[in-house]
C-alpha atoms as a PDB file:
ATOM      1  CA  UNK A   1      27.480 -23.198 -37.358  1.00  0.00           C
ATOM      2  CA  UNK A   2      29.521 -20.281 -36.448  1.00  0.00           C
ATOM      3  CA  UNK A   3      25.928 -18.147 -35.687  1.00  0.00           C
ATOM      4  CA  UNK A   4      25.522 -21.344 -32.847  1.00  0.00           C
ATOM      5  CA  UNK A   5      29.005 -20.918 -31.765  1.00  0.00           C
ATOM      6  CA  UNK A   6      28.879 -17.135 -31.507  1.00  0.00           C
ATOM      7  CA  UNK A   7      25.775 -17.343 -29.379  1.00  0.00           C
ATOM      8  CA  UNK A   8      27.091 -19.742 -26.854  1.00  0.00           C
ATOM      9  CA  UNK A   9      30.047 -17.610 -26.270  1.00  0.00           C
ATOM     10  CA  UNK A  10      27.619 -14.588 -25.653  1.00  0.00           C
ATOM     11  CA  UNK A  11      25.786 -16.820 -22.988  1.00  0.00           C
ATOM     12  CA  UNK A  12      29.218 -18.044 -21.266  1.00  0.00           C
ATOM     13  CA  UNK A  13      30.606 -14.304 -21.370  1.00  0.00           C
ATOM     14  CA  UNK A  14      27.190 -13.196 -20.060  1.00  0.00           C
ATOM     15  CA  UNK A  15      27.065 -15.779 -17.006  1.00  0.00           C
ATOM     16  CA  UNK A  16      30.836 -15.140 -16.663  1.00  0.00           C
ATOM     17  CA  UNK A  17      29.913 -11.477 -15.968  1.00  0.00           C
ATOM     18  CA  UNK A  18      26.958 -12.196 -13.835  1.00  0.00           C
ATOM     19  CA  UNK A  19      29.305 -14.111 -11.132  1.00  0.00           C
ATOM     20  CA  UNK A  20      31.478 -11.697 -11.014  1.00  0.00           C
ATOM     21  CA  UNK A  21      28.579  -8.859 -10.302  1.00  0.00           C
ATOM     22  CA  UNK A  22      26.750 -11.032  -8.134  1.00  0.00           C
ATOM     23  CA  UNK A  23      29.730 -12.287  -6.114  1.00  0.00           C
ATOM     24  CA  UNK A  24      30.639  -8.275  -5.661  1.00  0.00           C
ATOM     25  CA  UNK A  25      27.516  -7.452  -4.671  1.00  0.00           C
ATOM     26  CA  UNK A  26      27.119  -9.588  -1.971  1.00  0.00           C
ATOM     27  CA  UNK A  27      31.057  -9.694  -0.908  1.00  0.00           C
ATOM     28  CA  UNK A  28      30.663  -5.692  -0.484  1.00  0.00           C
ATOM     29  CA  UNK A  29      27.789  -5.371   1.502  1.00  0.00           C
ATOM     30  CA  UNK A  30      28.056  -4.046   4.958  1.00  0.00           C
ATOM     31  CA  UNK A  31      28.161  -6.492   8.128  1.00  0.00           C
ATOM     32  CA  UNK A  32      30.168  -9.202   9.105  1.00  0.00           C
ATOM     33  CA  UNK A  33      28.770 -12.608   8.127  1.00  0.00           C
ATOM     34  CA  UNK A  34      30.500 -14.448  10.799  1.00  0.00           C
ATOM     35  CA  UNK A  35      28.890 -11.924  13.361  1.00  0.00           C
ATOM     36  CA  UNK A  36      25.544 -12.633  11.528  1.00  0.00           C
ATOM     37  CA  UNK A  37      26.291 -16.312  12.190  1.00  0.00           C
ATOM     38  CA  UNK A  38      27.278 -15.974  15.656  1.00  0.00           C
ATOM     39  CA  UNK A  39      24.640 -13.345  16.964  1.00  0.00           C
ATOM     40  CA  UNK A  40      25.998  -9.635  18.473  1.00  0.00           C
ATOM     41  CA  UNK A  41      26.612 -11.753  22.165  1.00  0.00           C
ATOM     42  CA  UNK A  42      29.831 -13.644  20.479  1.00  0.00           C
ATOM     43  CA  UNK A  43      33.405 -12.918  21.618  1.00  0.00           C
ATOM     44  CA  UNK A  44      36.102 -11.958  19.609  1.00  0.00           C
ATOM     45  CA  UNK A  45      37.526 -15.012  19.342  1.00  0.00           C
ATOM     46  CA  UNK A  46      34.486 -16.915  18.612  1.00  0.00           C
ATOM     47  CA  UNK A  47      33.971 -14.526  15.407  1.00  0.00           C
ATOM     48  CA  UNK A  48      37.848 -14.175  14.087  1.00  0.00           C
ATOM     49  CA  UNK A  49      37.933 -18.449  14.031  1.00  0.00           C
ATOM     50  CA  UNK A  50      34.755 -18.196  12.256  1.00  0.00           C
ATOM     51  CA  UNK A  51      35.994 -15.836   9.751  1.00  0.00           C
ATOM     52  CA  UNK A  52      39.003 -18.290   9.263  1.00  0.00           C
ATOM     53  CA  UNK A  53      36.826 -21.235   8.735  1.00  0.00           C
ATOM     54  CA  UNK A  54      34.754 -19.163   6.175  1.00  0.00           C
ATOM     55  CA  UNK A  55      37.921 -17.926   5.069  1.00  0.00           C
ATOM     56  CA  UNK A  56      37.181 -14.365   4.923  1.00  0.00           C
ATOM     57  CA  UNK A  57      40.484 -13.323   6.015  1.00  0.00           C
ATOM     58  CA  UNK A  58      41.291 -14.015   2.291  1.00  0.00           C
ATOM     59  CA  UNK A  59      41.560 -11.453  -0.299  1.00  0.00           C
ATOM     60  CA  UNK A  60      38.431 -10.507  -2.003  1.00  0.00           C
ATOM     61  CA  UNK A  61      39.985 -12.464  -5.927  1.00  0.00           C
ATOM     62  CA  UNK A  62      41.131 -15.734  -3.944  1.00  0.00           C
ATOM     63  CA  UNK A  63      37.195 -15.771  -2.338  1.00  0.00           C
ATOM     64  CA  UNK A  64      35.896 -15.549  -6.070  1.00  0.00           C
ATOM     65  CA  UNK A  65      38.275 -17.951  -7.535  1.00  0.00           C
ATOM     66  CA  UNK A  66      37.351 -20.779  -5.206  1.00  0.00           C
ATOM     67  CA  UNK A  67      33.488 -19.705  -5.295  1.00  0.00           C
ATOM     68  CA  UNK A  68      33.664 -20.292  -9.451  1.00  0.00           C
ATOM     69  CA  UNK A  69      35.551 -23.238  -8.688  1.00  0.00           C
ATOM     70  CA  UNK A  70      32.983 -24.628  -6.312  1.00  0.00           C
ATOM     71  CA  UNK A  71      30.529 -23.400  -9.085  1.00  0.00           C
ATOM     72  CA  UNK A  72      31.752 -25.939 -11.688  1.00  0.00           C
ATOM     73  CA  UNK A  73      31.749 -28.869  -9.238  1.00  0.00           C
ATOM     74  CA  UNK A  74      27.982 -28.184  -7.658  1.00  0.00           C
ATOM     75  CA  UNK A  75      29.632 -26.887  -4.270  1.00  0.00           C
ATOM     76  CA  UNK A  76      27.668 -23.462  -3.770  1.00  0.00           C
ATOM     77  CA  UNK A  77      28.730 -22.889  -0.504  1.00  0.00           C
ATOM     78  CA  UNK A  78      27.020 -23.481   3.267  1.00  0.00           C
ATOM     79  CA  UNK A  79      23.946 -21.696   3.901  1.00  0.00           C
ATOM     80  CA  UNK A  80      24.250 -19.404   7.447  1.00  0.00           C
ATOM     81  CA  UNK A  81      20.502 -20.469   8.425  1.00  0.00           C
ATOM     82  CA  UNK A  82      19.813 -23.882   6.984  1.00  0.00           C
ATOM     83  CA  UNK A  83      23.457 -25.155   7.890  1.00  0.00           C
ATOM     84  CA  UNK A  84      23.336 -27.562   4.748  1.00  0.00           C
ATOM     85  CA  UNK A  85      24.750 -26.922   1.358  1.00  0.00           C
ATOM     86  CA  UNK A  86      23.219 -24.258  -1.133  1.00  0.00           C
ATOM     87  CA  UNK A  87      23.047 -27.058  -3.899  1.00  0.00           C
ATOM     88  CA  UNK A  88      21.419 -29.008  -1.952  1.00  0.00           C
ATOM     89  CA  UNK A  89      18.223 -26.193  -0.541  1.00  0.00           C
ATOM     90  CA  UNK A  90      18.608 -25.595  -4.099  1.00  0.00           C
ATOM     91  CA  UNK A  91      17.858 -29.027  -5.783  1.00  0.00           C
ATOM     92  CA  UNK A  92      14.614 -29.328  -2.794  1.00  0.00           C
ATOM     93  CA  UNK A  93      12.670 -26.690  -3.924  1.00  0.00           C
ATOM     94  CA  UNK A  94      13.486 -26.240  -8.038  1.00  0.00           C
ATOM     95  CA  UNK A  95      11.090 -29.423  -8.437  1.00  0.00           C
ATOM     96  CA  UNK A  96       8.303 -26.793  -7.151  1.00  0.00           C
ATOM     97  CA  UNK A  97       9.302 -23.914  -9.332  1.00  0.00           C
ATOM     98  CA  UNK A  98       9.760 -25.960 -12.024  1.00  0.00           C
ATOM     99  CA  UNK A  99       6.313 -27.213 -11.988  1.00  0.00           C
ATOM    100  CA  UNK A 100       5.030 -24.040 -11.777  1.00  0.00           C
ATOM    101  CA  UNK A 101       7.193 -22.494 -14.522  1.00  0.00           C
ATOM    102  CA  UNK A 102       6.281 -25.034 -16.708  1.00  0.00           C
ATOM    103  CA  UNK A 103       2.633 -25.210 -16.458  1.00  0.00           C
ATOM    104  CA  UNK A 104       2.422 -21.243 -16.216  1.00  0.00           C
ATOM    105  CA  UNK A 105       4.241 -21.256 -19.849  1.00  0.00           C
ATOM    106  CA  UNK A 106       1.794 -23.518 -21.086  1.00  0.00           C
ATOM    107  CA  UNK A 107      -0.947 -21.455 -19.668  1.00  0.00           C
ATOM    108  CA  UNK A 108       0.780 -18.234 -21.968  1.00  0.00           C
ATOM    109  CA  UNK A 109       1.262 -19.815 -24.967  1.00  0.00           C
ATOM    110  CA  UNK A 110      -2.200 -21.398 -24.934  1.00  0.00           C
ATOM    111  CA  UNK A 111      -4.282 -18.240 -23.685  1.00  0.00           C
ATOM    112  CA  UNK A 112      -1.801 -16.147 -26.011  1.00  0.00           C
ATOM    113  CA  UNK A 113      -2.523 -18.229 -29.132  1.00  0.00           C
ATOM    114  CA  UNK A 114      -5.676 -18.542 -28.817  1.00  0.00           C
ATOM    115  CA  UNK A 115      -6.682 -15.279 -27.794  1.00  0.00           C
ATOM    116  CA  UNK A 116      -4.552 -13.638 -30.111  1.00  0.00           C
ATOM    117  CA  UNK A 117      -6.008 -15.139 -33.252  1.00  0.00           C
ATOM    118  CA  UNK A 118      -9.571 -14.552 -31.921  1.00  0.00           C
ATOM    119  CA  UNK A 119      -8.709 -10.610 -31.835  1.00  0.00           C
ATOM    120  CA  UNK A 120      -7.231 -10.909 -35.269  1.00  0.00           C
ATOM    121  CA  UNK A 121      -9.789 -12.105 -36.911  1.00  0.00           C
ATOM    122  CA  UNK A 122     -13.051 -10.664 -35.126  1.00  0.00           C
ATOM    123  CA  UNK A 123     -11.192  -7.238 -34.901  1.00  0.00           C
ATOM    124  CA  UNK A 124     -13.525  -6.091 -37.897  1.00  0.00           C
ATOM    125  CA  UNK A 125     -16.548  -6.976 -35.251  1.00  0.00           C
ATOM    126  CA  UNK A 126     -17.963  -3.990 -34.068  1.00  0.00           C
ATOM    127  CA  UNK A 127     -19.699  -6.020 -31.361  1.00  0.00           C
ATOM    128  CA  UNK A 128     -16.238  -7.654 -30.023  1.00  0.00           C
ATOM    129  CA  UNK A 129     -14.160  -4.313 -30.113  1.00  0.00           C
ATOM    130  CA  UNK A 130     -14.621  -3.916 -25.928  1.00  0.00           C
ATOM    131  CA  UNK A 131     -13.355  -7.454 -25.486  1.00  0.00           C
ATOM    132  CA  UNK A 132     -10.307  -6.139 -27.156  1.00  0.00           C
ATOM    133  CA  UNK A 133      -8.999  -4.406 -24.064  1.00  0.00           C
ATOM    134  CA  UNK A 134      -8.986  -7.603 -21.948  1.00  0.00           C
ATOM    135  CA  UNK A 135      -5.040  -7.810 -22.634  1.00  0.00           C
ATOM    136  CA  UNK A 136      -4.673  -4.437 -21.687  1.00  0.00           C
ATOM    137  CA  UNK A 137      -6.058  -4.874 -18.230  1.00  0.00           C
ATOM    138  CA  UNK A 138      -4.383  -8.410 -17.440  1.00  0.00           C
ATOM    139  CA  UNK A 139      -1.043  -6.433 -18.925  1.00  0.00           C
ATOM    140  CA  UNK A 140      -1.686  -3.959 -16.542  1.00  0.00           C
ATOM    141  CA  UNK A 141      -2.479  -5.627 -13.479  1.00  0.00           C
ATOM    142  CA  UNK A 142       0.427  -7.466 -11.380  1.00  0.00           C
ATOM    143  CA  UNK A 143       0.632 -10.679 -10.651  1.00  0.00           C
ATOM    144  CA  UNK A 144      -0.231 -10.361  -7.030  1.00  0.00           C
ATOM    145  CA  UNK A 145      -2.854  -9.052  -7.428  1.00  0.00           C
ATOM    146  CA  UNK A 146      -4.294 -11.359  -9.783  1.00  0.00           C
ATOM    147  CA  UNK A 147      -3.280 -14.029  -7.452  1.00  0.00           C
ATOM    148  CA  UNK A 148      -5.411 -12.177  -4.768  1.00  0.00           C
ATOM    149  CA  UNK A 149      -8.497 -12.278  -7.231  1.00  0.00           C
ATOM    150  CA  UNK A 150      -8.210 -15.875  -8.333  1.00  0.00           C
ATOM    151  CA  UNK A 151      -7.989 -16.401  -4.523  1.00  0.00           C
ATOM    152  CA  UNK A 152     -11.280 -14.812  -3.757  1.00  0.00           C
ATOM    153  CA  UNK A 153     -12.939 -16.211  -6.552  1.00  0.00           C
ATOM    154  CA  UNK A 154     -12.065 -20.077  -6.759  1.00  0.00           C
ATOM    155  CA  UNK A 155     -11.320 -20.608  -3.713  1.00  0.00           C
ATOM    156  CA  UNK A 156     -13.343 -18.256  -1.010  1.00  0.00           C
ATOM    157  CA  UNK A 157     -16.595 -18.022  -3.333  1.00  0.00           C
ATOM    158  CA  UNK A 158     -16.493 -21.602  -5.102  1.00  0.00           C
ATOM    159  CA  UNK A 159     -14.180 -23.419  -3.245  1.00  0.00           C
ATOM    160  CA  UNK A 160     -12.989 -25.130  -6.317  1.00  0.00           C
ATOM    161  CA  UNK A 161      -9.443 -25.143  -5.429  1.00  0.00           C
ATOM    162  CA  UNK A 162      -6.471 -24.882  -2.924  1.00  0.00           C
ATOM    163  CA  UNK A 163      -5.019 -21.672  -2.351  1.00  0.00           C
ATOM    164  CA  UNK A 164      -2.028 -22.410   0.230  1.00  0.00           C
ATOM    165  CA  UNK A 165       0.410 -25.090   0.180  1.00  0.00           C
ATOM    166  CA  UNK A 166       1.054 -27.988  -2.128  1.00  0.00           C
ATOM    167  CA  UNK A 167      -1.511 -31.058  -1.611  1.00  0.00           C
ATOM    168  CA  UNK A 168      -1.324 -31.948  -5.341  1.00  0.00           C
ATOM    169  CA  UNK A 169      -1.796 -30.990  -8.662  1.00  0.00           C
ATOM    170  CA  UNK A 170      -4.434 -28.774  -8.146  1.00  0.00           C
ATOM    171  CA  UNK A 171      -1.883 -26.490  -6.259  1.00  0.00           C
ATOM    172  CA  UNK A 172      -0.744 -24.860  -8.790  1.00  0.00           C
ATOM    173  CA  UNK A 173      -2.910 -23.940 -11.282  1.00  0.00           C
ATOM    174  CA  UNK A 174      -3.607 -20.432  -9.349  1.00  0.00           C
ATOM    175  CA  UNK A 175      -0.167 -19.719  -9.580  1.00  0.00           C
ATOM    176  CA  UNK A 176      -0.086 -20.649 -12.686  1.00  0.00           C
ATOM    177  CA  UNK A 177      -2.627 -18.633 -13.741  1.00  0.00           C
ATOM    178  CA  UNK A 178      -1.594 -15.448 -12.003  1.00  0.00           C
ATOM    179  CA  UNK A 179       1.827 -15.837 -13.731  1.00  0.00           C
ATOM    180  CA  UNK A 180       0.394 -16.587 -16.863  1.00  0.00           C
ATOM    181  CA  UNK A 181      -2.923 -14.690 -17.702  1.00  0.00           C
ATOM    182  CA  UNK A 182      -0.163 -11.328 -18.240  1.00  0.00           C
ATOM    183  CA  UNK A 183       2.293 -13.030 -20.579  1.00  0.00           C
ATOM    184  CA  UNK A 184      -0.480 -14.227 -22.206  1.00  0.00           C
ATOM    185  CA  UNK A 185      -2.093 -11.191 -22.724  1.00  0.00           C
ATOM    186  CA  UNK A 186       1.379  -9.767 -24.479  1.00  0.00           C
ATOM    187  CA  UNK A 187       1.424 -12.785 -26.570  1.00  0.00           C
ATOM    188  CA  UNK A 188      -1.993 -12.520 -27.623  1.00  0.00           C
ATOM    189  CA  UNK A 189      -1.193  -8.671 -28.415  1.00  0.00           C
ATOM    190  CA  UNK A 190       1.982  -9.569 -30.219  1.00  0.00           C
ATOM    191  CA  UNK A 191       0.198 -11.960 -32.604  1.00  0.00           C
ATOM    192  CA  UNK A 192      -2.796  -9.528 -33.327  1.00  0.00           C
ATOM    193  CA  UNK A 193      -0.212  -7.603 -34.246  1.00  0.00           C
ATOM    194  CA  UNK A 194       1.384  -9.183 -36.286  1.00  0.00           C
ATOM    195  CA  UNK A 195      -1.631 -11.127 -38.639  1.00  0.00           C
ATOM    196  CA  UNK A 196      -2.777  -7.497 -38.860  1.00  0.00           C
ATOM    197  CA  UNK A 197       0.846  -6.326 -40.572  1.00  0.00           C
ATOM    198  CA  UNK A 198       0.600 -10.131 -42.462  1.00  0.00           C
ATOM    199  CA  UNK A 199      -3.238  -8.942 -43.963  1.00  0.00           C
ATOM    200  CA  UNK A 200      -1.182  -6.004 -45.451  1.00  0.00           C
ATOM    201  CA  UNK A 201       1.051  -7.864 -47.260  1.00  0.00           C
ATOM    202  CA  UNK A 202       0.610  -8.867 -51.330  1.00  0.00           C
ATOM    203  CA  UNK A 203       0.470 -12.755 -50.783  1.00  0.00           C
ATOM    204  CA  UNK A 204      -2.627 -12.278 -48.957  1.00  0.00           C
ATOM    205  CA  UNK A 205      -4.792 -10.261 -52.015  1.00  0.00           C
ATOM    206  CA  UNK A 206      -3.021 -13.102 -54.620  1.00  0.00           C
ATOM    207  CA  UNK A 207      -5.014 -15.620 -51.865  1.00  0.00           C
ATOM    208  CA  UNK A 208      -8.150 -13.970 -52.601  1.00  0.00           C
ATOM    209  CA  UNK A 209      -8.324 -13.154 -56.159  1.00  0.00           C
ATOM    210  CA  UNK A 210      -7.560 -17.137 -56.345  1.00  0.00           C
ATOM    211  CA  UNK A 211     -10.711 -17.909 -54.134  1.00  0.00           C
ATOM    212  CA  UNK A 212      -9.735 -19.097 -50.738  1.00  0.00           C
ATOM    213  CA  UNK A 213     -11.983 -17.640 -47.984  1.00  0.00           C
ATOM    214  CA  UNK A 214     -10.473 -15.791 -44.906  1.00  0.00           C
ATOM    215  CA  UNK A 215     -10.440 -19.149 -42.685  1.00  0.00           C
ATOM    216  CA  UNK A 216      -7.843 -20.636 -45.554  1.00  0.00           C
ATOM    217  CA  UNK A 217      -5.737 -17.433 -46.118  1.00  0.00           C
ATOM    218  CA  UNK A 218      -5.135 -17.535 -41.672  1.00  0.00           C
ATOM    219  CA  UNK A 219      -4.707 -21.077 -41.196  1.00  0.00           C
ATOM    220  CA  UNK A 220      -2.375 -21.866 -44.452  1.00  0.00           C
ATOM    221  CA  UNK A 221      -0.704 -18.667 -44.439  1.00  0.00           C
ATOM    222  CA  UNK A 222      -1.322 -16.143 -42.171  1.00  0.00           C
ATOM    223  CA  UNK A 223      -0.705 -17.865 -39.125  1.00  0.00           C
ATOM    224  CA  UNK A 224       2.250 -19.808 -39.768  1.00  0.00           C
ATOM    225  CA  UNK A 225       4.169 -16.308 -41.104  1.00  0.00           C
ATOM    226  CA  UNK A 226       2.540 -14.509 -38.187  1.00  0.00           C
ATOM    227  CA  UNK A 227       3.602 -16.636 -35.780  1.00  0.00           C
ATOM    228  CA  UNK A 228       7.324 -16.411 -36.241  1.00  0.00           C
ATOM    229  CA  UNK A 229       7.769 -13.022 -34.982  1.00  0.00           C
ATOM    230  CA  UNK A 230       6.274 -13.900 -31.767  1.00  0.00           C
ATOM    231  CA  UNK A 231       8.929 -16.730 -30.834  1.00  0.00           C
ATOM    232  CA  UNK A 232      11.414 -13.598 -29.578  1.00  0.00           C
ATOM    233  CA  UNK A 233       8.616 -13.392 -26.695  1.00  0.00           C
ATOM    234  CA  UNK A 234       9.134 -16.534 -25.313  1.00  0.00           C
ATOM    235  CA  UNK A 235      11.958 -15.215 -23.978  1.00  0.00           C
ATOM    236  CA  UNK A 236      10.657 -12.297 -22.244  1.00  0.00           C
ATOM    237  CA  UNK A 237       7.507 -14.307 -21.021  1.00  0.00           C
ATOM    238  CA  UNK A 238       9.963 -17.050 -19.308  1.00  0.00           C
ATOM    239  CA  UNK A 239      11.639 -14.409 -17.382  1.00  0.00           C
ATOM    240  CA  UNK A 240       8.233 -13.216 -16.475  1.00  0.00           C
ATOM    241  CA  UNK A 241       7.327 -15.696 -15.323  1.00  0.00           C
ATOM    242  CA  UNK A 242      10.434 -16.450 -13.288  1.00  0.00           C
ATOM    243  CA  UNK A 243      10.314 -13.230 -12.028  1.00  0.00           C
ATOM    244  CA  UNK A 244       6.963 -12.959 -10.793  1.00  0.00           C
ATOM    245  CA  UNK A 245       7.421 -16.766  -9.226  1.00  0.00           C
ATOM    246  CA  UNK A 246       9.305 -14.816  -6.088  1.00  0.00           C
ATOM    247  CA  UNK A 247       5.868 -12.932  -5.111  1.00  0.00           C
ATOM    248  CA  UNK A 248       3.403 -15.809  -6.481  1.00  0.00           C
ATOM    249  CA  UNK A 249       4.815 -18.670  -4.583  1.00  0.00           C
ATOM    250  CA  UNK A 250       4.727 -16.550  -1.594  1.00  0.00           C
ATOM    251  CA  UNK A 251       1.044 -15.512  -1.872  1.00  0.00           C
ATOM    252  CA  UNK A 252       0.107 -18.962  -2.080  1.00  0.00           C
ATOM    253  CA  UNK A 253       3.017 -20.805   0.428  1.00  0.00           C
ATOM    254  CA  UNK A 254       4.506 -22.725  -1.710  1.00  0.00           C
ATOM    255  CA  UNK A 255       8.137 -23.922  -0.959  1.00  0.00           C
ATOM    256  CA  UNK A 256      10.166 -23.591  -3.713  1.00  0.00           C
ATOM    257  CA  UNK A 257      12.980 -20.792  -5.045  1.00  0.00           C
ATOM    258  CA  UNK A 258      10.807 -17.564  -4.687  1.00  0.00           C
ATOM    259  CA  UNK A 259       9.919 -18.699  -1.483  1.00  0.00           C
ATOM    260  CA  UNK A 260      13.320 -19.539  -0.873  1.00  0.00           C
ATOM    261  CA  UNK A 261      14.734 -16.175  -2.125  1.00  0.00           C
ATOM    262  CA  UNK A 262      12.534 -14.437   0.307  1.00  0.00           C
ATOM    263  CA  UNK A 263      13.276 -16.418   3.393  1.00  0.00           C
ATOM    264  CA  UNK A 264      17.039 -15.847   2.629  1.00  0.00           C
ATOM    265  CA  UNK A 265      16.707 -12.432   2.022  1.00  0.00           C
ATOM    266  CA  UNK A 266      15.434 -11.793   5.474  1.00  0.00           C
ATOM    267  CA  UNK A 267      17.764 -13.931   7.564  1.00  0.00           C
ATOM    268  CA  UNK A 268      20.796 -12.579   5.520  1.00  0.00           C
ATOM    269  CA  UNK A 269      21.740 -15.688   4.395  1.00  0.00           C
ATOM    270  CA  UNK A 270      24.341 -14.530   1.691  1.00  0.00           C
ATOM    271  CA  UNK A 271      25.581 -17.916   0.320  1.00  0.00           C
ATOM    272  CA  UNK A 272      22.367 -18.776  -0.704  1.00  0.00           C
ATOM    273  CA  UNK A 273      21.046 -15.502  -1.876  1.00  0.00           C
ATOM    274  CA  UNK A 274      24.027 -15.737  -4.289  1.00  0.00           C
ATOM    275  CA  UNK A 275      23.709 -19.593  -5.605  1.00  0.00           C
ATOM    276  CA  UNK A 276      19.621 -18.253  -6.166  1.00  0.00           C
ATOM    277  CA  UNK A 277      20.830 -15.251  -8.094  1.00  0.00           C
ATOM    278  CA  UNK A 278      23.261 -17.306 -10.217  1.00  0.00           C
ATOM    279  CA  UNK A 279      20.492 -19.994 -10.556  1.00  0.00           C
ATOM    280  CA  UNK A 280      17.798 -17.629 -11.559  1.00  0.00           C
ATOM    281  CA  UNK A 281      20.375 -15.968 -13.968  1.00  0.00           C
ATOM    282  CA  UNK A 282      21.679 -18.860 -15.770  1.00  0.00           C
ATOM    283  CA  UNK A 283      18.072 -20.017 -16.297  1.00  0.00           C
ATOM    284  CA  UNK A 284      17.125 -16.429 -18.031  1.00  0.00           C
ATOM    285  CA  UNK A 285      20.217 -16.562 -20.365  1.00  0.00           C
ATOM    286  CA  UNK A 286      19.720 -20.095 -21.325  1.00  0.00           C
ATOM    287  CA  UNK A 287      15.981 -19.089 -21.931  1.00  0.00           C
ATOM    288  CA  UNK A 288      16.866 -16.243 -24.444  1.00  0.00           C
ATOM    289  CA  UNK A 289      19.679 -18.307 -25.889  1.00  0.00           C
ATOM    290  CA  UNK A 290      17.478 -21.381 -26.535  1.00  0.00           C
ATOM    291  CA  UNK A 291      14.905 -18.552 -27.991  1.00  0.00           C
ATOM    292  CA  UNK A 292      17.504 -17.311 -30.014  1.00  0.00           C
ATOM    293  CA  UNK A 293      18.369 -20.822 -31.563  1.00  0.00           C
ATOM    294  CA  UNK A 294      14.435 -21.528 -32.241  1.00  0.00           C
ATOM    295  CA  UNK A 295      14.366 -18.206 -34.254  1.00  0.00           C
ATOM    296  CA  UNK A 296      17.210 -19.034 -35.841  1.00  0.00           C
ATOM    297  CA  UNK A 297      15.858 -22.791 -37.258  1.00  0.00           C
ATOM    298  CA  UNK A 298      12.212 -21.084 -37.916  1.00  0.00           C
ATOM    299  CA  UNK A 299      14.318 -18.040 -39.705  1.00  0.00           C
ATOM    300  CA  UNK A 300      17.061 -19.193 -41.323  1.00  0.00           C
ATOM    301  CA  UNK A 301      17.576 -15.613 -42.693  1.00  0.00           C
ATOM    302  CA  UNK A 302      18.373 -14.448 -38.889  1.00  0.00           C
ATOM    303  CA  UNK A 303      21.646 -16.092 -39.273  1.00  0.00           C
ATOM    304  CA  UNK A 304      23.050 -13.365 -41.204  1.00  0.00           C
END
């Protein structure tokens, strides 16, 4: 119990510290928001009620304190372009990231699994060796890019499916797949990597000299200890994927946070850039922290 506890202090302390930084960051940047607001043509006047209203006449703690304070009860702030709330932009366009997210973390853990065990056990197949360096080259290549390839090919050449906009499911599994077809490729190499240490190990000759055949020694032993390890990428492939959802949803138009996080990044829009970056940070900690409590019920022995 205390190992839980100590973790969900870590996360708190952690998003504690990543309001503060991001409430800094975008407090201390040059420019007047108010004139932002207003446009360079507003009077004096017009801009000093403006700052009272967004009460940036305040010192910089009293700002923070009622920011955190809005925090806890949903109130984000007003956006400067939309001219509606920051929870509620927020809450329109998560359904769309969410849906991509999800289905991209499926594609990983699918692809990963699957192509990871297929390495593992052909990797004594002279004939299979060159399809070995598949995960290198979807590692390598960005997600844009691969976005711009699944474009040409399914969409220009076959015209299988949509590549702009949301007009159903359909919609997203090119984003999905240009989020996922990298994490997957880590995953796979993570679990190649670690059946090959799990061949090494004693249990696996005892399995042999007793008579089971390779197929039995994966899939009732190997695999299960094999797979363990690989849970700590879950973590780094949701943040991936979260990550690389600000280019992909712009590639392929679709409206939700990366799309968003662009759009307020160009118009200045510094309430909402800050609810995204709290957003987008609380959903990376709480990632690795519910990582962190999987390993921890797979592994009891992590607990110590």
């Amino acid at each position: 119990m205390f190992y839980y506890i100590k973790k969900f202090i870590d996360f708190i302390t952690t998003l504690i510290l990543v309001s503060v930084v991001t409430f800094l960051t975008f407090q201390l940047l040059p420019g007047n928001p108010a004139l932002t607001i207003l446009g360079p043509e507003a009077e004096d006047a017009q801009i000093a009620a403006l700052e009272q209203e967004l009460q940036l006449d305040r010192p910089l703690y009293q700002r923070y304190i009622k920011w955190v304070k809005g925090v806890f009860s949903g109130n984000l702030g007003k956006s400067y372009k939309y001219g509606q709330s920051v929870t509620s932009i927020i809450l329109e366009r998560v359904k769309t990231t969410a849906v991509l997210a999800g289905l991209s973390l499926l594609f990983s853990i699918g692809l990963g699994l699957f192509l990871g065990l297929f390495f593992a056990i052909s990797r004594k197949n002279p004939y299979l060796k060159p399809l070995f360096y598949i995960d290198q080259i979807f590692i390598s290549i960005p997600s844009f890019c691969t976005a711009l390839l699944l474009i040409l090919f399914f969409t220009v050449l076959l015209r299988l499916l949509p590549s702009i906009g949301v007009s159903g499911f359909s919609s997203f599994i090119l984003p999905a797949l240009s989020l996922s077809l990298g994490s997957s490729a880590i995953l796979a190499r993570y679990i190649k990597t670690s059946v090959d240490d799990e061949y090494k190990k004693d249990y696996v000759r005892t399995a042999r000299s007793k008579g089971l055949t390779e197929t039995q020694i994966i899939y009732r032993h190997i695999l299960r200890n094999a797979i363990i390890p690989s849970i700590t990428t879950l973590g780094l492939i949701a943040t991936d994927i979260f990550g690389g959802s600000i280019i992909v949803e712009n590639v392929f138009s679709l409206p939700g946070i990366g799309k968003l996080i662009v759009t307020s990044i160009s118009s200045r829009d510094f309430p909402l850039l800050q609810g995204l970056t709290l957003y987008l940070a609380a959903i990376t900690l709480f990632c690795n922290f519910a990582v962190d409590i999987l390993y921890s019920v797979v592994d009891p022995r992590t607990r110590n």
